[in-house]
PDB file of N, CA and C in Angstrom:
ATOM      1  N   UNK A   1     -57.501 -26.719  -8.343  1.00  0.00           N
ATOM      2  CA  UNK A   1     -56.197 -26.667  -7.707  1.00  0.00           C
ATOM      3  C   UNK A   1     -56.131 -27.613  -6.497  1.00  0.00           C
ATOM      4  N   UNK A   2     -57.493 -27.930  -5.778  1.00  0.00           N
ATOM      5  CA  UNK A   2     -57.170 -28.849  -4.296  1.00  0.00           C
ATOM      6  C   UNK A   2     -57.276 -29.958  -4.723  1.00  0.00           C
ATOM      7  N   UNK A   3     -57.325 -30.347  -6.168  1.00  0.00           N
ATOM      8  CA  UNK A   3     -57.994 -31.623  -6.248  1.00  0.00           C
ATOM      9  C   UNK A   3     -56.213 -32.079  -6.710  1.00  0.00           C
ATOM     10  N   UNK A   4     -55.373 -31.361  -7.719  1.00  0.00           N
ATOM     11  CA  UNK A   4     -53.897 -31.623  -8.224  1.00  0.00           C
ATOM     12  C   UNK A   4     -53.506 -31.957  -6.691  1.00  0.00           C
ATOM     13  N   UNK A   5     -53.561 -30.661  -5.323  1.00  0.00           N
ATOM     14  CA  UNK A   5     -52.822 -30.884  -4.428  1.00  0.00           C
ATOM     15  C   UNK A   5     -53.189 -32.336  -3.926  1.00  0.00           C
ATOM     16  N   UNK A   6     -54.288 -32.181  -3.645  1.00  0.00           N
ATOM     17  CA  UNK A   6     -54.811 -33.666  -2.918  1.00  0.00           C
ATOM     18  C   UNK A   6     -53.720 -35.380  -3.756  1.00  0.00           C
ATOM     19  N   UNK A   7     -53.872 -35.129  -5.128  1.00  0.00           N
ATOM     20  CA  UNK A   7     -53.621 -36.227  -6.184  1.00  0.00           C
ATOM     21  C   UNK A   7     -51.922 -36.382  -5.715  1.00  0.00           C
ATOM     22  N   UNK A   8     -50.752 -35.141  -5.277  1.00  0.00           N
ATOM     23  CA  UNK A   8     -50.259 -35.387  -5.392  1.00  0.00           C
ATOM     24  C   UNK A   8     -49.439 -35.650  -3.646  1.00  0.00           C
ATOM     25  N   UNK A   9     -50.499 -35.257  -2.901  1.00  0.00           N
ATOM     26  CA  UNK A   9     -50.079 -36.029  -0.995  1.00  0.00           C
ATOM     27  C   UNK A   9     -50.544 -37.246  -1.023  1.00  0.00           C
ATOM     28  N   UNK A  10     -51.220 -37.532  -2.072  1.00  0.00           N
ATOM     29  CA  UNK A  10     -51.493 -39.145  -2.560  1.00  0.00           C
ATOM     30  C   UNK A  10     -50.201 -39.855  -2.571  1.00  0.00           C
ATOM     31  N   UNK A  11     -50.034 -39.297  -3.959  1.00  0.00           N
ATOM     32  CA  UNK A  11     -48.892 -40.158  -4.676  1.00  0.00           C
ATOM     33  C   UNK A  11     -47.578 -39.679  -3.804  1.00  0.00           C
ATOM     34  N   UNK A  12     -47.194 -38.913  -2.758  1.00  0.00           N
ATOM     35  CA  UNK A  12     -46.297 -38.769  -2.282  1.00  0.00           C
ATOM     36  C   UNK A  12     -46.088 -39.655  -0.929  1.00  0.00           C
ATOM     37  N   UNK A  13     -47.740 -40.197  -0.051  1.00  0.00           N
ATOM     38  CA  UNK A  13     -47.372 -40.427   1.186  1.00  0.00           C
ATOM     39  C   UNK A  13     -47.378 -42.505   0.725  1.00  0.00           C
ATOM     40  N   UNK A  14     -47.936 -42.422  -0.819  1.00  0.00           N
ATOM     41  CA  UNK A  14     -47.769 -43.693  -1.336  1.00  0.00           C
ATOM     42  C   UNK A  14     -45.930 -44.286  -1.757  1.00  0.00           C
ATOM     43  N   UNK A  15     -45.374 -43.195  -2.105  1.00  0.00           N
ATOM     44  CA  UNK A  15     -43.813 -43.570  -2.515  1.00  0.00           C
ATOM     45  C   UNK A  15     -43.023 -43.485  -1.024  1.00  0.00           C
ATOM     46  N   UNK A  16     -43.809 -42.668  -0.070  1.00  0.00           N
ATOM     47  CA  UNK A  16     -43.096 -43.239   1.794  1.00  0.00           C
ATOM     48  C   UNK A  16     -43.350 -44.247   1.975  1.00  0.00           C
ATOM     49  N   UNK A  17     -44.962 -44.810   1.883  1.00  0.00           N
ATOM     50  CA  UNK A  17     -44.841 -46.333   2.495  1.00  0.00           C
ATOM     51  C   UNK A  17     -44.017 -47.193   1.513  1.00  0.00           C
ATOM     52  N   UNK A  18     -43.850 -47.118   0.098  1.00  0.00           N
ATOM     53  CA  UNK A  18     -43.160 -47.717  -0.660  1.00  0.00           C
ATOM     54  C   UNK A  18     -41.531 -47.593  -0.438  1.00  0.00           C
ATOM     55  N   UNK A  19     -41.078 -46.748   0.315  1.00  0.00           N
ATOM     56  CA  UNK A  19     -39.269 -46.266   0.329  1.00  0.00           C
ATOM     57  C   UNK A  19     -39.404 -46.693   1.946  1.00  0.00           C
ATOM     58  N   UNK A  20     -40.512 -46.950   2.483  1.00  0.00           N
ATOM     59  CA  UNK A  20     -40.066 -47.664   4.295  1.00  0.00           C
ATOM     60  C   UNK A  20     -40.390 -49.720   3.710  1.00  0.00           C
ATOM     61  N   UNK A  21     -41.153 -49.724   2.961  1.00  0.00           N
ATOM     62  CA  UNK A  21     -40.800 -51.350   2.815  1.00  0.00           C
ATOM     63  C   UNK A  21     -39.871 -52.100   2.146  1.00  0.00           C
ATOM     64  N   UNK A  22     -39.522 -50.839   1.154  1.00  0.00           N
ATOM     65  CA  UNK A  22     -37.933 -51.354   0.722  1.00  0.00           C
ATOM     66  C   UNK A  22     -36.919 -51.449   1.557  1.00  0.00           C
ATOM     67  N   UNK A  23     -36.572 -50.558   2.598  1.00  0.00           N
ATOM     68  CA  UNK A  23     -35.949 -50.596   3.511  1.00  0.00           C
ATOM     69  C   UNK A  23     -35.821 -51.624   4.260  1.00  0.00           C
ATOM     70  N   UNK A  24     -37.204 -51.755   4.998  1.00  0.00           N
ATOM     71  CA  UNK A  24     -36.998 -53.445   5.768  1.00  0.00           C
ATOM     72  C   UNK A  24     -36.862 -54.350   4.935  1.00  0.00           C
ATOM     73  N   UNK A  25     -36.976 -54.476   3.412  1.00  0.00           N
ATOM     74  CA  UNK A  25     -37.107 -55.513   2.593  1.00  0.00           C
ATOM     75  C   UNK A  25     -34.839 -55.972   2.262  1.00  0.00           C
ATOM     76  N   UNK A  26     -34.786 -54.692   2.182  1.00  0.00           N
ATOM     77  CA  UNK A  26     -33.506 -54.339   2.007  1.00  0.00           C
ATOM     78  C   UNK A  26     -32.385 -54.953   3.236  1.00  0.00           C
ATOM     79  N   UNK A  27     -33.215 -54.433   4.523  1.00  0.00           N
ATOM     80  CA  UNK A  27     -32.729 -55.145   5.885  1.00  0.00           C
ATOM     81  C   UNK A  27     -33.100 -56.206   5.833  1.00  0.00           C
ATOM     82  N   UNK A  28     -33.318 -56.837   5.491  1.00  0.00           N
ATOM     83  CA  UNK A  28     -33.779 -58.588   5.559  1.00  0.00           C
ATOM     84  C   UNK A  28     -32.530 -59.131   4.720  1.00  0.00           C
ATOM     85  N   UNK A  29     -32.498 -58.776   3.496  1.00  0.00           N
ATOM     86  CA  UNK A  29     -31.569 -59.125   2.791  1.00  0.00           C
ATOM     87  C   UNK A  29     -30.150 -58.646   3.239  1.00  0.00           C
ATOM     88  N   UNK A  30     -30.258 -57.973   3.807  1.00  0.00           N
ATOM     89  CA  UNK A  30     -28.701 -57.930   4.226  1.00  0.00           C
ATOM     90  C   UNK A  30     -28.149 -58.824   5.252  1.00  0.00           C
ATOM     91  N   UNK A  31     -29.346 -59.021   6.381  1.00  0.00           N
ATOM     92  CA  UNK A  31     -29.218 -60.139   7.427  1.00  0.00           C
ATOM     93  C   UNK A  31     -29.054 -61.416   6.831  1.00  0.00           C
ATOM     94  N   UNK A  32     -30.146 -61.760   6.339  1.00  0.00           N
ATOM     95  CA  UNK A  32     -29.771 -62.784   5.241  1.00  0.00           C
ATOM     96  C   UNK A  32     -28.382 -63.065   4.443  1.00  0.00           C
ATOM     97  N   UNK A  33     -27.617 -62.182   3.952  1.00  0.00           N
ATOM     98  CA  UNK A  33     -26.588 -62.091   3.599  1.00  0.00           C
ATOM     99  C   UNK A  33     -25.699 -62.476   4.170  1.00  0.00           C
ATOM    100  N   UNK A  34     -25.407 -61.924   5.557  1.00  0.00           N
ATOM    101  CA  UNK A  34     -24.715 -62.148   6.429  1.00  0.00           C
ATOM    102  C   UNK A  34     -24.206 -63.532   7.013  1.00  0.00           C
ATOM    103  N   UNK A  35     -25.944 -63.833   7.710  1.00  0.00           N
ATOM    104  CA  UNK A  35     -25.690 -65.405   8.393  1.00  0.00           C
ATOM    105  C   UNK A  35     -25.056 -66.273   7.204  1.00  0.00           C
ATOM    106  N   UNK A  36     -26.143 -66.200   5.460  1.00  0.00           N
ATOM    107  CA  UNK A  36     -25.147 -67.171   4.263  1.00  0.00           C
ATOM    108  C   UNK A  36     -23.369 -66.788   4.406  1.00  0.00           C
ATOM    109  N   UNK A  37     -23.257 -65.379   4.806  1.00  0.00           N
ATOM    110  CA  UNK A  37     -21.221 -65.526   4.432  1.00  0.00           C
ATOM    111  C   UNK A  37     -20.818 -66.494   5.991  1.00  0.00           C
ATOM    112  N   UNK A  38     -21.616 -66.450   7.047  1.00  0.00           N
ATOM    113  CA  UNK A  38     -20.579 -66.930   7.899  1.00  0.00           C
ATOM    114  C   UNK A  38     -21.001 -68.936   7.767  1.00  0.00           C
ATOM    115  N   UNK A  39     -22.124 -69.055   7.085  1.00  0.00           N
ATOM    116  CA  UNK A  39     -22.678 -70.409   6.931  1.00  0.00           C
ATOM    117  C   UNK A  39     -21.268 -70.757   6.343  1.00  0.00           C
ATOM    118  N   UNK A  40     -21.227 -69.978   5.255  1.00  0.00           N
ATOM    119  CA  UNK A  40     -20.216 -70.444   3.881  1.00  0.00           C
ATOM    120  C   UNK A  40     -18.955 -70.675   4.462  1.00  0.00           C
ATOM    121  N   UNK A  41     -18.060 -69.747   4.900  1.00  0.00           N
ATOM    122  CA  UNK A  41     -17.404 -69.748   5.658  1.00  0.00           C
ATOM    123  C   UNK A  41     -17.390 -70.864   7.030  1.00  0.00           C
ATOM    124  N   UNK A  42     -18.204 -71.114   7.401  1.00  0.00           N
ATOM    125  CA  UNK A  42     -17.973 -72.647   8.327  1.00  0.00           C
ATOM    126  C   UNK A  42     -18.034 -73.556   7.374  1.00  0.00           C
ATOM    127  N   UNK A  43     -18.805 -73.866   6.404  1.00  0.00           N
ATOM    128  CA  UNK A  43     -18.244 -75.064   5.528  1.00  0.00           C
ATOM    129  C   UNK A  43     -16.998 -75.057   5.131  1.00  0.00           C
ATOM    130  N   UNK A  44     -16.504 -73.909   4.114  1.00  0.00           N
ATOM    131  CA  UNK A  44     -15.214 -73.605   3.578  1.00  0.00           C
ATOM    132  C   UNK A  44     -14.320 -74.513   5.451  1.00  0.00           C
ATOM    133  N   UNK A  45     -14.467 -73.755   5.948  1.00  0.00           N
ATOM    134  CA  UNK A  45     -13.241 -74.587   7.446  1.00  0.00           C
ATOM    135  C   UNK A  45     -13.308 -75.866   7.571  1.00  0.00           C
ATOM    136  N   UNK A  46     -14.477 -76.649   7.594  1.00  0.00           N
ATOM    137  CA  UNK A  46     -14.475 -78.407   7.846  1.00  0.00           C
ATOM    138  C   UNK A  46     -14.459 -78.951   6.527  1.00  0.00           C
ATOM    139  N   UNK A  47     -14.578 -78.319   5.507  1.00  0.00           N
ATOM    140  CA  UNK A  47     -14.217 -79.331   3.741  1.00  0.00           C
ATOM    141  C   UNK A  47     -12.795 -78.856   3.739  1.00  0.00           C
ATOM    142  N   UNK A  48     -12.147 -79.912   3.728  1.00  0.00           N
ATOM    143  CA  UNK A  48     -10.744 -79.398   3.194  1.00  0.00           C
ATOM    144  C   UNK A  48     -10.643 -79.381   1.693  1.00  0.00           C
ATOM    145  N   UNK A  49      -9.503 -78.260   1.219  1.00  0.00           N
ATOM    146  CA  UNK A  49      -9.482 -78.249  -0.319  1.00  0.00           C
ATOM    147  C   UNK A  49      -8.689 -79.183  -1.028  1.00  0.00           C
ATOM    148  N   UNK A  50      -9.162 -79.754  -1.775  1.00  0.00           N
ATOM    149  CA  UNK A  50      -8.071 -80.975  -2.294  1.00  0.00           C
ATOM    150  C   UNK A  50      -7.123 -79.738  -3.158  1.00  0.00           C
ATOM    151  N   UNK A  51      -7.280 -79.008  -3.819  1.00  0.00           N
ATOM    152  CA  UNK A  51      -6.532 -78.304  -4.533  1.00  0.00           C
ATOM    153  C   UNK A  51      -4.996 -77.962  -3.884  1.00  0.00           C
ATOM    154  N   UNK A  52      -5.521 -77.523  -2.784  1.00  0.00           N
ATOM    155  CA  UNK A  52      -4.443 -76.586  -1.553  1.00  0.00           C
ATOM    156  C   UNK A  52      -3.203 -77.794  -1.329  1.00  0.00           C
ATOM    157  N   UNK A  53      -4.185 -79.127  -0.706  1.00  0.00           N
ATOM    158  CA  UNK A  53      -3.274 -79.669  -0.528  1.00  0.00           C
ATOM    159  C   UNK A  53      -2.505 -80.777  -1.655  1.00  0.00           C
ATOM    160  N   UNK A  54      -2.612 -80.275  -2.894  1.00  0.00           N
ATOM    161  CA  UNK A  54      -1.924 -81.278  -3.417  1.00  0.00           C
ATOM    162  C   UNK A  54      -2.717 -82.536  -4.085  1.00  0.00           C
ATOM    163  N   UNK A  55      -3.910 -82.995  -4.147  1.00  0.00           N
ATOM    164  CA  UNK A  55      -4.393 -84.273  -3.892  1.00  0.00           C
ATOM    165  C   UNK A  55      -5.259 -84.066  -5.251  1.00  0.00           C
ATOM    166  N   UNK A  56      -5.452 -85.155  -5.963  1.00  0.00           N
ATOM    167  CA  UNK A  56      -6.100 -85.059  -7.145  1.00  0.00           C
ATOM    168  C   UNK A  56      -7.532 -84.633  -6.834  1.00  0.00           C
ATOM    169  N   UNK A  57      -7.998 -84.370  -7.733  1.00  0.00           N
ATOM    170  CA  UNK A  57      -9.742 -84.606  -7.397  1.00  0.00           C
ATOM    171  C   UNK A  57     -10.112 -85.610  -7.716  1.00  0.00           C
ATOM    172  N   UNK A  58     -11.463 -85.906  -6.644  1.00  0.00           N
ATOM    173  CA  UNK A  58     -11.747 -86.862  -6.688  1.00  0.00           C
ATOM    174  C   UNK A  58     -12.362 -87.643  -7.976  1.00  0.00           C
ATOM    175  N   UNK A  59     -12.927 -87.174  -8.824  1.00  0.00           N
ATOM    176  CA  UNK A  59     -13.246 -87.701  -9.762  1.00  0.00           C
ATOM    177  C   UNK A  59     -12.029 -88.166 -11.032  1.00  0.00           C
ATOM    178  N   UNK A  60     -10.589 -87.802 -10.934  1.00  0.00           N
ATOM    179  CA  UNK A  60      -9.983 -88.150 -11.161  1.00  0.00           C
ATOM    180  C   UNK A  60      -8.801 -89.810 -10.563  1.00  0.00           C
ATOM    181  N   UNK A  61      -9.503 -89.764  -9.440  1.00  0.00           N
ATOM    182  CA  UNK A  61      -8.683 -90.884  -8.561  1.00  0.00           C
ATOM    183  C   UNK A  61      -9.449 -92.492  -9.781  1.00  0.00           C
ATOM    184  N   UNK A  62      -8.479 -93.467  -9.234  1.00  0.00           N
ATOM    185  CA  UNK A  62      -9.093 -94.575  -9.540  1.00  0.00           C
ATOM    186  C   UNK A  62      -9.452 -95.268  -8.794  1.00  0.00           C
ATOM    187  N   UNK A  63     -10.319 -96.446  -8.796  1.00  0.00           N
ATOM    188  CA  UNK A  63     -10.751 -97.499  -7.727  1.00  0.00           C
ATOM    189  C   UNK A  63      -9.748 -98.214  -7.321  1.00  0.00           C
ATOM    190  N   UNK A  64      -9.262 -98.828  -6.186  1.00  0.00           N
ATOM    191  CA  UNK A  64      -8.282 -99.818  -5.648  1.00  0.00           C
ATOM    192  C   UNK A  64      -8.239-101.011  -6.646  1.00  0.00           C
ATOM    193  N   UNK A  65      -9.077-101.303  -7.244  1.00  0.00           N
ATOM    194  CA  UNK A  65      -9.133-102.337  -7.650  1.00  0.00           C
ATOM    195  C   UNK A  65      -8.369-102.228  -9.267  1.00  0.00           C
ATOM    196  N   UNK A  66      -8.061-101.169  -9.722  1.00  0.00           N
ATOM    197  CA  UNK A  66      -7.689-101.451 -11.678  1.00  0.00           C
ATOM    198  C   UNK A  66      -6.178-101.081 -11.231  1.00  0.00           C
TER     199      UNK A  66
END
């Protein structure tokens, strides 16, 4: 019987350290998350959208020259 109990404060104080490194693993990724939406978001502001305003895309334009 002490040997089941023992086997299973094993496997129990093993799934805590496993449910506290997901956590910070989890907090990382969310920080991470974060700084990428406001990165994205400052690009999105200084690229303007050709769509929005009207303007072909560029791979549709022609050279000055034809």
């Amino acid at each position: 019987m002490d040997e089941r109990v023992l086997r299973l404060e094993e496997k129990v104080a093993y799934l805590e350290r496993h449910v506290i490194e997901q956590d910070k693993a989890m907090l990382e990724l969310n920080e991470q998350l974060t700084r990428l939406r406001a990165a994205l978001l400052a690009l999105r502001e200084r690229v303007p959208d050709a769509n929005a305003t009207g303007a072909e895309a560029p791979e549709d334009d022609r050279p000055p020259h034809y």
